[in-house]
C-alpha atoms as a PDB file:
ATOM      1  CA  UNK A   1      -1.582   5.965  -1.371  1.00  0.00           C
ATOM      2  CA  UNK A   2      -3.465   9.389  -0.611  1.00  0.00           C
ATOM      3  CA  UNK A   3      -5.049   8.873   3.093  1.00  0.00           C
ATOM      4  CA  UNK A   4      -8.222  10.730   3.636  1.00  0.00           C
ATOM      5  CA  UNK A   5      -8.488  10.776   7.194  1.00  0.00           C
ATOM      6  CA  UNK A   6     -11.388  11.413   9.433  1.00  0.00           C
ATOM      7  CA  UNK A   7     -11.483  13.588  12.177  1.00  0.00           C
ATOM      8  CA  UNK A   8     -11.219  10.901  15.094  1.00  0.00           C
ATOM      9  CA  UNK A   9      -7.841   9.767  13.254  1.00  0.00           C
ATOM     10  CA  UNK A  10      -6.574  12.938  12.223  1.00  0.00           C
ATOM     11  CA  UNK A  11      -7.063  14.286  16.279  1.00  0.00           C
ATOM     12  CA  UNK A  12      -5.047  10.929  17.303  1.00  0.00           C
ATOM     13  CA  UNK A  13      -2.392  11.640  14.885  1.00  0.00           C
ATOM     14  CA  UNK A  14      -1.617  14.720  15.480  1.00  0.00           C
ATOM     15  CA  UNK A  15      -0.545  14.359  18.969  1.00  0.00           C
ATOM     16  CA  UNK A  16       1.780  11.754  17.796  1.00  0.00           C
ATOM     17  CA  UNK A  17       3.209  14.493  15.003  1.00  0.00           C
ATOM     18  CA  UNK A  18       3.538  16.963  17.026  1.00  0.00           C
ATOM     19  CA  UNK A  19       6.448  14.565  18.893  1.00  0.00           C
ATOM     20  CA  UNK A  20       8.066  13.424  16.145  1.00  0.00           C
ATOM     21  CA  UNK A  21       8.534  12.686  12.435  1.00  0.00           C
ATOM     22  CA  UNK A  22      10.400  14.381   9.449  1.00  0.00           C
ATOM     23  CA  UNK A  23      13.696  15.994  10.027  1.00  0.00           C
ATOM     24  CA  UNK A  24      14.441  16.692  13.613  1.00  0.00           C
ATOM     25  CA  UNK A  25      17.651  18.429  12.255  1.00  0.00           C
ATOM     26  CA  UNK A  26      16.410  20.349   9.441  1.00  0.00           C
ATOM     27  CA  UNK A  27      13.469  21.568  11.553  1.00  0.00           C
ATOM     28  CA  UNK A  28      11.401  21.660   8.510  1.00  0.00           C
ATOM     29  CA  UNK A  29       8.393  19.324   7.430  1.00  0.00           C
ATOM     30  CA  UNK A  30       8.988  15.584   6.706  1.00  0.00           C
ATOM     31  CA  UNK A  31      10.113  13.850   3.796  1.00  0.00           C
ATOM     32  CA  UNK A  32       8.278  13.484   1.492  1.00  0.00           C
ATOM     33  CA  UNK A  33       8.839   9.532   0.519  1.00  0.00           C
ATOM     34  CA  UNK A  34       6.436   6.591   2.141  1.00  0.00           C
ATOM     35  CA  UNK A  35       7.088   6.995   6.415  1.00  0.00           C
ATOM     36  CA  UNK A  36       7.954  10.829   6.114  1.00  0.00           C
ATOM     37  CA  UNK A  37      11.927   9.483   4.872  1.00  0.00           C
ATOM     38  CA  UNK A  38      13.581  11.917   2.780  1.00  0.00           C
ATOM     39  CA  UNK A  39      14.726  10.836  -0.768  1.00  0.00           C
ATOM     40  CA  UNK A  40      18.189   9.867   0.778  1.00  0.00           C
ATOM     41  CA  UNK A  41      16.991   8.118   3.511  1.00  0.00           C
ATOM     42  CA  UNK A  42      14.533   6.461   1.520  1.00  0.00           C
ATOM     43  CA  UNK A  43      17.313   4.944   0.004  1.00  0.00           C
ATOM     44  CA  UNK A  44      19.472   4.186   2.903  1.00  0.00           C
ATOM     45  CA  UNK A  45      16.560   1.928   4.345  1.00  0.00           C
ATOM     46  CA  UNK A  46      15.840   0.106   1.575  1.00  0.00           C
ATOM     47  CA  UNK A  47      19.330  -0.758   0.745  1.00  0.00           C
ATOM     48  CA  UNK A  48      19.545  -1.581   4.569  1.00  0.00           C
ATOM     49  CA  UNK A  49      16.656  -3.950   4.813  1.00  0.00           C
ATOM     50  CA  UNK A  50      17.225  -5.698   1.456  1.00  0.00           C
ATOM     51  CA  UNK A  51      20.902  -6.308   2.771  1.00  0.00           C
ATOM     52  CA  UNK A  52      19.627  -8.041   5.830  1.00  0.00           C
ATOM     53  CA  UNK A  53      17.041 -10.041   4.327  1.00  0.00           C
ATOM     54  CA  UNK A  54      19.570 -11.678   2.279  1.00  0.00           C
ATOM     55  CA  UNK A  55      21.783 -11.928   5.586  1.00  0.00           C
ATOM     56  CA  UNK A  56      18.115 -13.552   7.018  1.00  0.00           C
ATOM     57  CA  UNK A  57      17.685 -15.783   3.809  1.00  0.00           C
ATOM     58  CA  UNK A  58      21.624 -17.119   3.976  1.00  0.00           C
ATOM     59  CA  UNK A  59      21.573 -18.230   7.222  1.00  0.00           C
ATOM     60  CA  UNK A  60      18.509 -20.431   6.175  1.00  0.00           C
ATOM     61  CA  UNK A  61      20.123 -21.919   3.528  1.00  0.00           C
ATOM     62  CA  UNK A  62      18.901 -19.753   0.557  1.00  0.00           C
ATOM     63  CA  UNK A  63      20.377 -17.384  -1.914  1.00  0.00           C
ATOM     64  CA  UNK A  64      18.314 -13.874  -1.826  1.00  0.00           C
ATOM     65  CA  UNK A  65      19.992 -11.491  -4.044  1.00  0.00           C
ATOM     66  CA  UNK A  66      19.173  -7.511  -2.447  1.00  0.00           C
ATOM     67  CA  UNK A  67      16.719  -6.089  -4.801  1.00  0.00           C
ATOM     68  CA  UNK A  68      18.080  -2.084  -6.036  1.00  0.00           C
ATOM     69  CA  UNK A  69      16.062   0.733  -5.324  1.00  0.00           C
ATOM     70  CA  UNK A  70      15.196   1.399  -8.684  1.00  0.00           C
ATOM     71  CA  UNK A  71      13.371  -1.781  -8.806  1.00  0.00           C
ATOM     72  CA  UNK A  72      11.730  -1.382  -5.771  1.00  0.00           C
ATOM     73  CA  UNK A  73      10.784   1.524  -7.195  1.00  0.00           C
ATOM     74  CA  UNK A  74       9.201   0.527 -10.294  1.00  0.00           C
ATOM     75  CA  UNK A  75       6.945  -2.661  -8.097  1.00  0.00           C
ATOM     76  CA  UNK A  76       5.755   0.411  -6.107  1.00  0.00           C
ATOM     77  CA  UNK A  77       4.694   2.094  -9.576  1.00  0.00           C
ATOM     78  CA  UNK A  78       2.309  -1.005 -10.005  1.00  0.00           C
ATOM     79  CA  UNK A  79       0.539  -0.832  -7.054  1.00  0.00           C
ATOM     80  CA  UNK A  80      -3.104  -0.544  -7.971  1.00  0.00           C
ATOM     81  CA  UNK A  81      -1.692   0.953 -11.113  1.00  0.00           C
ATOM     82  CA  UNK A  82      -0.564   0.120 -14.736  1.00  0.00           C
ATOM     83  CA  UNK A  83       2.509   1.930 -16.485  1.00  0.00           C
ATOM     84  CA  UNK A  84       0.480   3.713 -19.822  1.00  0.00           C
ATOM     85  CA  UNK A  85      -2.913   3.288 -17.874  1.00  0.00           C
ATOM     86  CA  UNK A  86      -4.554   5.797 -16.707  1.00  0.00           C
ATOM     87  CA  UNK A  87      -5.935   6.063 -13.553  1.00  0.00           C
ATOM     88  CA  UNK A  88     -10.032   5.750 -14.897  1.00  0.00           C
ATOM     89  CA  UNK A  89      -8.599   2.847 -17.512  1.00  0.00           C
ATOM     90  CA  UNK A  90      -7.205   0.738 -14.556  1.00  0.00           C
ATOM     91  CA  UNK A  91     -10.381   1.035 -12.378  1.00  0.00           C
ATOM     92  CA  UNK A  92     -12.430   0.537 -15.411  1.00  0.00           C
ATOM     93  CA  UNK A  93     -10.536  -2.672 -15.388  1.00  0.00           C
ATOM     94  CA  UNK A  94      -9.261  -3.951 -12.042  1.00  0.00           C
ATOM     95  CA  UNK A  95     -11.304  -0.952  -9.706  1.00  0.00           C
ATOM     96  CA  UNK A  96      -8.781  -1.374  -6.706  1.00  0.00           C
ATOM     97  CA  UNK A  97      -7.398  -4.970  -7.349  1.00  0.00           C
ATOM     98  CA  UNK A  98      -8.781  -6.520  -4.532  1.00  0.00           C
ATOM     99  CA  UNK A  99     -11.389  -9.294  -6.300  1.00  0.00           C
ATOM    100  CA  UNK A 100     -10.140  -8.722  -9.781  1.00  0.00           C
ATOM    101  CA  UNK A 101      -6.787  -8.863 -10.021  1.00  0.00           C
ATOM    102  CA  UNK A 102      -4.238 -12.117  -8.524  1.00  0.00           C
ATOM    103  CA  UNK A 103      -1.332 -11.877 -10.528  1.00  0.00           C
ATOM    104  CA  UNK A 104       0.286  -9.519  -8.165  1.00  0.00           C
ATOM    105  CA  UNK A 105       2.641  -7.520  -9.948  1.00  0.00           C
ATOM    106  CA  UNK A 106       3.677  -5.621  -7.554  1.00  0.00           C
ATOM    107  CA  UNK A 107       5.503  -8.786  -6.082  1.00  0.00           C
ATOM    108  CA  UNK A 108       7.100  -9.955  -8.763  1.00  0.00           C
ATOM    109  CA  UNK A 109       8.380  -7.158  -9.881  1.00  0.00           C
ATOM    110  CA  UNK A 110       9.704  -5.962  -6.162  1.00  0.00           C
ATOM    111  CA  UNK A 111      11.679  -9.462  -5.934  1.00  0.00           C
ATOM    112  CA  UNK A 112      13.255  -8.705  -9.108  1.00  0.00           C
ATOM    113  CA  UNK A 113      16.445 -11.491 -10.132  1.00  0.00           C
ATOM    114  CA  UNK A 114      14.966 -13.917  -6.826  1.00  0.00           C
ATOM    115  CA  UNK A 115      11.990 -14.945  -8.996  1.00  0.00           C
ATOM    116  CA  UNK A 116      14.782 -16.630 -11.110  1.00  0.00           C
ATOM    117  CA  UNK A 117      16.045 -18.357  -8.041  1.00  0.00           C
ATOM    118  CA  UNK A 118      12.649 -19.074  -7.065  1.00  0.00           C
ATOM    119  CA  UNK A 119      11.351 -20.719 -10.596  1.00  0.00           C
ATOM    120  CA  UNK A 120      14.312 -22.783 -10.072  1.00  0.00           C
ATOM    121  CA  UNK A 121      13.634 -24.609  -6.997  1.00  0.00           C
ATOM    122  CA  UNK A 122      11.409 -27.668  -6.511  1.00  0.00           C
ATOM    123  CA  UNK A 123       7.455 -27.019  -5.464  1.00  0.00           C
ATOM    124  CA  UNK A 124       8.677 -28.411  -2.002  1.00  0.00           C
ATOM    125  CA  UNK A 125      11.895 -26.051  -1.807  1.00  0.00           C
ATOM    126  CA  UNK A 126       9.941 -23.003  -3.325  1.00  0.00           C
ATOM    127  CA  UNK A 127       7.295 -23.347  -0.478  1.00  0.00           C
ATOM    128  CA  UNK A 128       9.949 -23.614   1.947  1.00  0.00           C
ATOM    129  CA  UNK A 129      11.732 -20.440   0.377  1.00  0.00           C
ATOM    130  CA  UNK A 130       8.712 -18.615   0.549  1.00  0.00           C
ATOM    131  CA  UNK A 131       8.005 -19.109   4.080  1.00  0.00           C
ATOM    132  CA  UNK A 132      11.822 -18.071   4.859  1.00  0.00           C
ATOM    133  CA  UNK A 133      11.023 -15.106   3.193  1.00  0.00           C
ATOM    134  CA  UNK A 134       7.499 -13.992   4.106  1.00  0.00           C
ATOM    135  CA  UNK A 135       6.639 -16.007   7.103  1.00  0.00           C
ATOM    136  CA  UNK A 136       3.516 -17.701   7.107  1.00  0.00           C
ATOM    137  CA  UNK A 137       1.212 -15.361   5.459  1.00  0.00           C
ATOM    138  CA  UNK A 138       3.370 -15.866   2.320  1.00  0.00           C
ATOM    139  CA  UNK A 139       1.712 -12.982   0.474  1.00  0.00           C
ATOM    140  CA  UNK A 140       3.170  -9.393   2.536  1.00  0.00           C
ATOM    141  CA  UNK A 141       6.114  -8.807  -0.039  1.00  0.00           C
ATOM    142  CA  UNK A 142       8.653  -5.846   1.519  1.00  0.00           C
ATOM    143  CA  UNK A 143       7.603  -3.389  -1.822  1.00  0.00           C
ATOM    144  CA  UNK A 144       3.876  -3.810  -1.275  1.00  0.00           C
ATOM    145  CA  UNK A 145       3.971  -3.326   2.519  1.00  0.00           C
ATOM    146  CA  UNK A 146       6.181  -0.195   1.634  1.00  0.00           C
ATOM    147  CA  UNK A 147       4.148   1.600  -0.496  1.00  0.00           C
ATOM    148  CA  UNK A 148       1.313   0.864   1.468  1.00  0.00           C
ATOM    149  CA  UNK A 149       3.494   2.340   4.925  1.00  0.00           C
ATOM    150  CA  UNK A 150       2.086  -1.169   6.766  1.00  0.00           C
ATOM    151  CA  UNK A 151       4.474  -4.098   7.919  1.00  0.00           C
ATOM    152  CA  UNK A 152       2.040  -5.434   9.922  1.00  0.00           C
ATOM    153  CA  UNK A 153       1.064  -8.796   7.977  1.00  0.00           C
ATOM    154  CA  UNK A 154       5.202  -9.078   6.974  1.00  0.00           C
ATOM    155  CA  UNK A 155       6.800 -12.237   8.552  1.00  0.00           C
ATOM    156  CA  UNK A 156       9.889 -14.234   7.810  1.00  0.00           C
ATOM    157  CA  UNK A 157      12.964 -12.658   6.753  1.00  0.00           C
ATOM    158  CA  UNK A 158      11.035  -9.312   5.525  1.00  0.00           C
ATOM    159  CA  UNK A 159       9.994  -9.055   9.097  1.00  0.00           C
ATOM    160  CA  UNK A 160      13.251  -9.896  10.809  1.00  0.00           C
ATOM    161  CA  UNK A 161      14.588  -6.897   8.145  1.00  0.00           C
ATOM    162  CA  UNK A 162      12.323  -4.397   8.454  1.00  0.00           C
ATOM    163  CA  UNK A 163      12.107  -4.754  12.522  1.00  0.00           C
ATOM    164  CA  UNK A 164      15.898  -3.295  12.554  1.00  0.00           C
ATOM    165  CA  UNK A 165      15.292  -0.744  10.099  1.00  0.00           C
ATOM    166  CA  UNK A 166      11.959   0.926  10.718  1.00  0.00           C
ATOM    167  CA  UNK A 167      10.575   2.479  14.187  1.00  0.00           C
ATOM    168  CA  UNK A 168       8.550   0.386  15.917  1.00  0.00           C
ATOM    169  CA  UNK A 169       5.534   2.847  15.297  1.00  0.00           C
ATOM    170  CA  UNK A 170       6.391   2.290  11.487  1.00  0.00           C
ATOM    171  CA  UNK A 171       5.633  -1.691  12.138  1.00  0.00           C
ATOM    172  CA  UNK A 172       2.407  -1.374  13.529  1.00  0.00           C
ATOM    173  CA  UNK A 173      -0.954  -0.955  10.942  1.00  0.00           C
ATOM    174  CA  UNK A 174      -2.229   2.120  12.636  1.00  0.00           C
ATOM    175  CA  UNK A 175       1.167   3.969  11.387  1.00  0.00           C
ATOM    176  CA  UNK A 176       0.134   7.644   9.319  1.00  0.00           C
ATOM    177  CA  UNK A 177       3.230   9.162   7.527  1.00  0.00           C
ATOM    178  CA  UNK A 178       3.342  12.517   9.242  1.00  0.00           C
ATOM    179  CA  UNK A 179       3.347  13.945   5.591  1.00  0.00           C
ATOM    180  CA  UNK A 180      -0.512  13.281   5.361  1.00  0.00           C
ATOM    181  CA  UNK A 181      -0.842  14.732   8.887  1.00  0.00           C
ATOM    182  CA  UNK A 182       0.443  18.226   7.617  1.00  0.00           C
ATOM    183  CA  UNK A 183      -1.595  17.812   4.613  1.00  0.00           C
ATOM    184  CA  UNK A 184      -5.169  16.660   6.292  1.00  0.00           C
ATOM    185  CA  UNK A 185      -4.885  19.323   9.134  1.00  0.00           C
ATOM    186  CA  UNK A 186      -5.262  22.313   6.779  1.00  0.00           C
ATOM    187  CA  UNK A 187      -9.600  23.214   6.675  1.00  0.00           C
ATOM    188  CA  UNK A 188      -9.499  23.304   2.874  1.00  0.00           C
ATOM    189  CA  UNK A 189      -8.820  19.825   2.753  1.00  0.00           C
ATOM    190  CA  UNK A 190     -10.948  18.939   5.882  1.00  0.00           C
ATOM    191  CA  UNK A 191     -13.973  20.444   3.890  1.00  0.00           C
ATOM    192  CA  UNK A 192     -12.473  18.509   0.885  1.00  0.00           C
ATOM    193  CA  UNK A 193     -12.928  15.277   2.556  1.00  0.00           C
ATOM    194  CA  UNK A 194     -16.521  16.066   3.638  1.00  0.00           C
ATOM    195  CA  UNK A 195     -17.758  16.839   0.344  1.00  0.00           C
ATOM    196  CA  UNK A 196     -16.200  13.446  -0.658  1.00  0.00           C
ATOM    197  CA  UNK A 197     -18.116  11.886   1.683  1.00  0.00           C
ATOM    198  CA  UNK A 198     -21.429  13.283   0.755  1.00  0.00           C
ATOM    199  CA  UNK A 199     -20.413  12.312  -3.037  1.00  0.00           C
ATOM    200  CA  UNK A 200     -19.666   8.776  -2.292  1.00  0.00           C
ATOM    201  CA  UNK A 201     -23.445   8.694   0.195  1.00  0.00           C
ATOM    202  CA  UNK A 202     -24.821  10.306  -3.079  1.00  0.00           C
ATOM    203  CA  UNK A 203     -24.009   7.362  -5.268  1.00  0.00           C
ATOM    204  CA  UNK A 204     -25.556   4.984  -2.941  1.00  0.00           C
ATOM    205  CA  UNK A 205     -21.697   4.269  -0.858  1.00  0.00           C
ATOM    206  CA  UNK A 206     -21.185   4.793   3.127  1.00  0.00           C
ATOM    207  CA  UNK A 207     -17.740   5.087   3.283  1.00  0.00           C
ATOM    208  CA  UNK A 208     -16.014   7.364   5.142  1.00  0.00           C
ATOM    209  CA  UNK A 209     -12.839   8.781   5.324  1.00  0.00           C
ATOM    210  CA  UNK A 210     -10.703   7.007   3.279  1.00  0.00           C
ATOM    211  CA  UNK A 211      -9.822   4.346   0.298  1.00  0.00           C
ATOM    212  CA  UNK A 212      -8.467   2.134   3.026  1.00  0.00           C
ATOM    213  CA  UNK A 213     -12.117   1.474   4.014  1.00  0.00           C
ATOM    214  CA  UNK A 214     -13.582   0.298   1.089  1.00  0.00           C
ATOM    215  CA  UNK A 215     -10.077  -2.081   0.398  1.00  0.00           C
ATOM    216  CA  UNK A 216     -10.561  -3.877   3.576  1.00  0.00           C
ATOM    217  CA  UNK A 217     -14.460  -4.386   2.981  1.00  0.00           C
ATOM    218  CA  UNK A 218     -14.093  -6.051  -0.446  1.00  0.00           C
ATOM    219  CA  UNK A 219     -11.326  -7.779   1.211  1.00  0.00           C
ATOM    220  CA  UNK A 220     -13.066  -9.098   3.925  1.00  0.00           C
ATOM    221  CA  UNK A 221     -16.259 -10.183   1.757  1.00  0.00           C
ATOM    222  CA  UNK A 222     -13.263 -11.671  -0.878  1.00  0.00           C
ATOM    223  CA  UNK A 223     -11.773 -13.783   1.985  1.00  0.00           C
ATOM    224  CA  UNK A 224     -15.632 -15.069   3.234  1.00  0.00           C
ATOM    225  CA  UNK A 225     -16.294 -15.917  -0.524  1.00  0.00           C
ATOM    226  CA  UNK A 226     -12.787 -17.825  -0.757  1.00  0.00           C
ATOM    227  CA  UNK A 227     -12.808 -19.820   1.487  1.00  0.00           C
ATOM    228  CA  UNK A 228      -9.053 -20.324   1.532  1.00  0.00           C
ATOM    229  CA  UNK A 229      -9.722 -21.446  -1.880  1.00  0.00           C
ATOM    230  CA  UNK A 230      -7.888 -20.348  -5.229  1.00  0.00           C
ATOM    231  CA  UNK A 231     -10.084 -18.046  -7.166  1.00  0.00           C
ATOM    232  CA  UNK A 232      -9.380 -19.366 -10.133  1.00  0.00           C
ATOM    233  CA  UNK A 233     -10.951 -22.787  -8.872  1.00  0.00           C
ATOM    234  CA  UNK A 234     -14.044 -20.976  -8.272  1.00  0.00           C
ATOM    235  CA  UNK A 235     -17.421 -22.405 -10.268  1.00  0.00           C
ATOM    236  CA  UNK A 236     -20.876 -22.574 -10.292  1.00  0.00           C
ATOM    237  CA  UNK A 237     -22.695 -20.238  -7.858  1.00  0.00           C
ATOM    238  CA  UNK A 238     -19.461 -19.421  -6.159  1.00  0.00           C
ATOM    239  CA  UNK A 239     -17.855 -17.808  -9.530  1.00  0.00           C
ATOM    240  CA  UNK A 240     -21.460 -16.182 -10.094  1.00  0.00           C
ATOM    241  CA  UNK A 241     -20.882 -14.268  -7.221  1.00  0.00           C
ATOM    242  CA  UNK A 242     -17.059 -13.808  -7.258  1.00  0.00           C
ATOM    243  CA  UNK A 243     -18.119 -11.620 -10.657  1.00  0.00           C
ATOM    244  CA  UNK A 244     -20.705  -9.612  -8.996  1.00  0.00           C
ATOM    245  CA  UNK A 245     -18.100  -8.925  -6.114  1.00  0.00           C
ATOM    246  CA  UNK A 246     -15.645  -7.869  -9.243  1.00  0.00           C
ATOM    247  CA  UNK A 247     -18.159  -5.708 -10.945  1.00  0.00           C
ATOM    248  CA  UNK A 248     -19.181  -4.096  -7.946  1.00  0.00           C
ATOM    249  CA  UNK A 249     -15.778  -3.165  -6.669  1.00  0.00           C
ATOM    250  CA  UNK A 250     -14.878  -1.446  -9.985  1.00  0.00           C
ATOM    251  CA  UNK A 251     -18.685   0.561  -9.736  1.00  0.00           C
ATOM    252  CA  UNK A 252     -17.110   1.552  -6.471  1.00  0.00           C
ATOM    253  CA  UNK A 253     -13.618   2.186  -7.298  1.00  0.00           C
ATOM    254  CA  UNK A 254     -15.145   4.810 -10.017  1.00  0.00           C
ATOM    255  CA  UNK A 255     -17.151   6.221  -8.212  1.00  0.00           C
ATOM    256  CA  UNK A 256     -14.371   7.185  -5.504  1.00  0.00           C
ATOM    257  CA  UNK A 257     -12.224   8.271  -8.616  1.00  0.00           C
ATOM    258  CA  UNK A 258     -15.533  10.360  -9.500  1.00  0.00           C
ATOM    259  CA  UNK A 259     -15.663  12.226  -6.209  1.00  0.00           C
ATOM    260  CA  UNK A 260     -11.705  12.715  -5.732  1.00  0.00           C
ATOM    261  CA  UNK A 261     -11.551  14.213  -9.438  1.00  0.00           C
ATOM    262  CA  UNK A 262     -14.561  16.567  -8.562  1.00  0.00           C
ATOM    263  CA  UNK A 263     -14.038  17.204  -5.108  1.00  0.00           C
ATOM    264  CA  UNK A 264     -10.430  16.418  -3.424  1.00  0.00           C
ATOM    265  CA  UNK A 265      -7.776  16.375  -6.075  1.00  0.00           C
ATOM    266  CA  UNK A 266      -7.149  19.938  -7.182  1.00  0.00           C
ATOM    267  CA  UNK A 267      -7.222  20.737  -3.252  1.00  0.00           C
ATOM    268  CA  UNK A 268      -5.023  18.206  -2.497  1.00  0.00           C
ATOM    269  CA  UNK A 269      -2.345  19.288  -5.304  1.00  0.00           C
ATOM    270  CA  UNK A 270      -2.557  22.857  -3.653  1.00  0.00           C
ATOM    271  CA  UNK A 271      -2.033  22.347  -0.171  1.00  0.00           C
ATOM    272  CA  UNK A 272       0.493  20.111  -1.091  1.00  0.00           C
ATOM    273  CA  UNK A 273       2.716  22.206  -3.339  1.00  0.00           C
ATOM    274  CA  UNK A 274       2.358  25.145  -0.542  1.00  0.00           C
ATOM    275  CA  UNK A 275       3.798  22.356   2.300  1.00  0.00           C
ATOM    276  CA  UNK A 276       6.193  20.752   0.462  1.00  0.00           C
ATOM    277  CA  UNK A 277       6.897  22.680  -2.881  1.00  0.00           C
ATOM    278  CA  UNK A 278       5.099  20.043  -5.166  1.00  0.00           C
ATOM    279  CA  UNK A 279       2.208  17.599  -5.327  1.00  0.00           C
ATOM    280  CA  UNK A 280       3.247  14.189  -3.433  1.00  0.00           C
ATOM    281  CA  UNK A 281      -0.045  11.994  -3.421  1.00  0.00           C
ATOM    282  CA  UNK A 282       0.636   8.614  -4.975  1.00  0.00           C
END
């Protein structure tokens, strides 16, 4: 995901750049790929951490088989995002799939042959597989948390995994790939980011800085509505509202698309190419 950061983050950030991140040996700018990893290292630590959760999983008792890249890959490509959609069609749809969308995708497609195993086990065993694998949150799958550069809510196995593989900066939730640091530094896409801003107040919205923001608000006002309950329990009043929530997270998710087409995409896609030789927003 494209961060937008504001100027308090970007100033923190940057010190922590300027120390490290990308290619020490090359000299040059980061990778490119989610944590600043080059293409081949990208690689290396997914192979790595899928081959130690199954190392995690055995020792438990269950049979994880290590998910390829390519398929870690293609969950990635579903993150708030639809092979043949475009990007207005799946926010006319789903907005940012926060309130509107629980079939997660993204997870099954990232555990690729272990939903087989899975679908085979008992309820009892399944629930017991799942909190081998995830720990007790149950629902911070390795491909989501990757794309998303955030390992913070992983537990289980994908923790153990990921904890021997990635920095510890790369664990925490406050992580920025040093990628968008080089891109949000440069004044053209400062201003870029301010005129987004004023779009967004324009159409009635306060965010600021970036998509982030307006995930974890309908996320927050998702989990009050819940309850802890299944949304597709939901009736009466509480369903009334859980479809205003949905309609008015895809009113906001156009809106942002609004103000990125007309304000922060084309400047994005230059800076970009003149840092790293080609656009690399997701």
């Amino acid at each position: 995901m494209r961060k937008i950061l504001g100027v308090g983050m970007l100033l923190a950030v940057l010190a922590v750049s300027a120390c490290g991140g990308g290619d020490p040996a090359a000299g040059g700018p980061p990778g490119v790929r989610e944590f600043g990893l080059s293409d081949a290292d990208f690689v290396a630590h997914v192979e790595r951490t899928q081959s130690l959760i199954a190392d995690c999983m055995k020792r438990a008792g269950f049979e994880y088989i290590p998910v390829d890249v390519a398929t870690i890959g293609r969950a990635q490509e579903s993150v708030r995002k639809e092979p043949g959609m475009s990007r207005r069609e799946y926010k006319q749809r789903w907005g940012l799939s926060v309130t509107t969308r629980f079939d997660d995708p993204v997870r099954t497609i990232g555990l690729g042959p272990n939903v087989q195993i899975m679908d085979g086990l008992s309820a009892a065993d399944r629930v017991a597989y799942e909190l081998t694998l995830f720990g007790e949150g149950r629902d911070s799958d390795f491909a989501f948390a990757l794309d998303e550069e955030d390992f913070s809510a992983t537990g289980g196995c994908t923790r153990e995994a990921v904890a021997q593989v990635f920095t510890p900066e790369q664990l925490e939730g406050t992580y920025v790939n040093p990628k968008d640091v080089l891109v949000a530094q440069d004044p053209r896409v400062i201003a870029a980011q301010d005129e987004w801003t004023r779009c967004m107040q324009d159409k009635g919205y306060q965010y600021r800085d970036d998509q982030d923001m307006i995930i974890e608000d309908f996320q927050k006002r998702l989990d009050a509505l819940l309850g802890g309950d299944d949304p597709e329990t939901l009736i009466g009043e509480r369903l009334t509202a859980l479809r205003a929530l949905q309609a008015e997270e895809i009113a906001v998710s156009l809106a942002d698309l609004d103000c990125q087409e007309r304000h922060t995409d084309a400047v994005f896609r230059q800076v970009e190419t003149e840092v790293f030789g080609r656009p690399v927003s997701g």
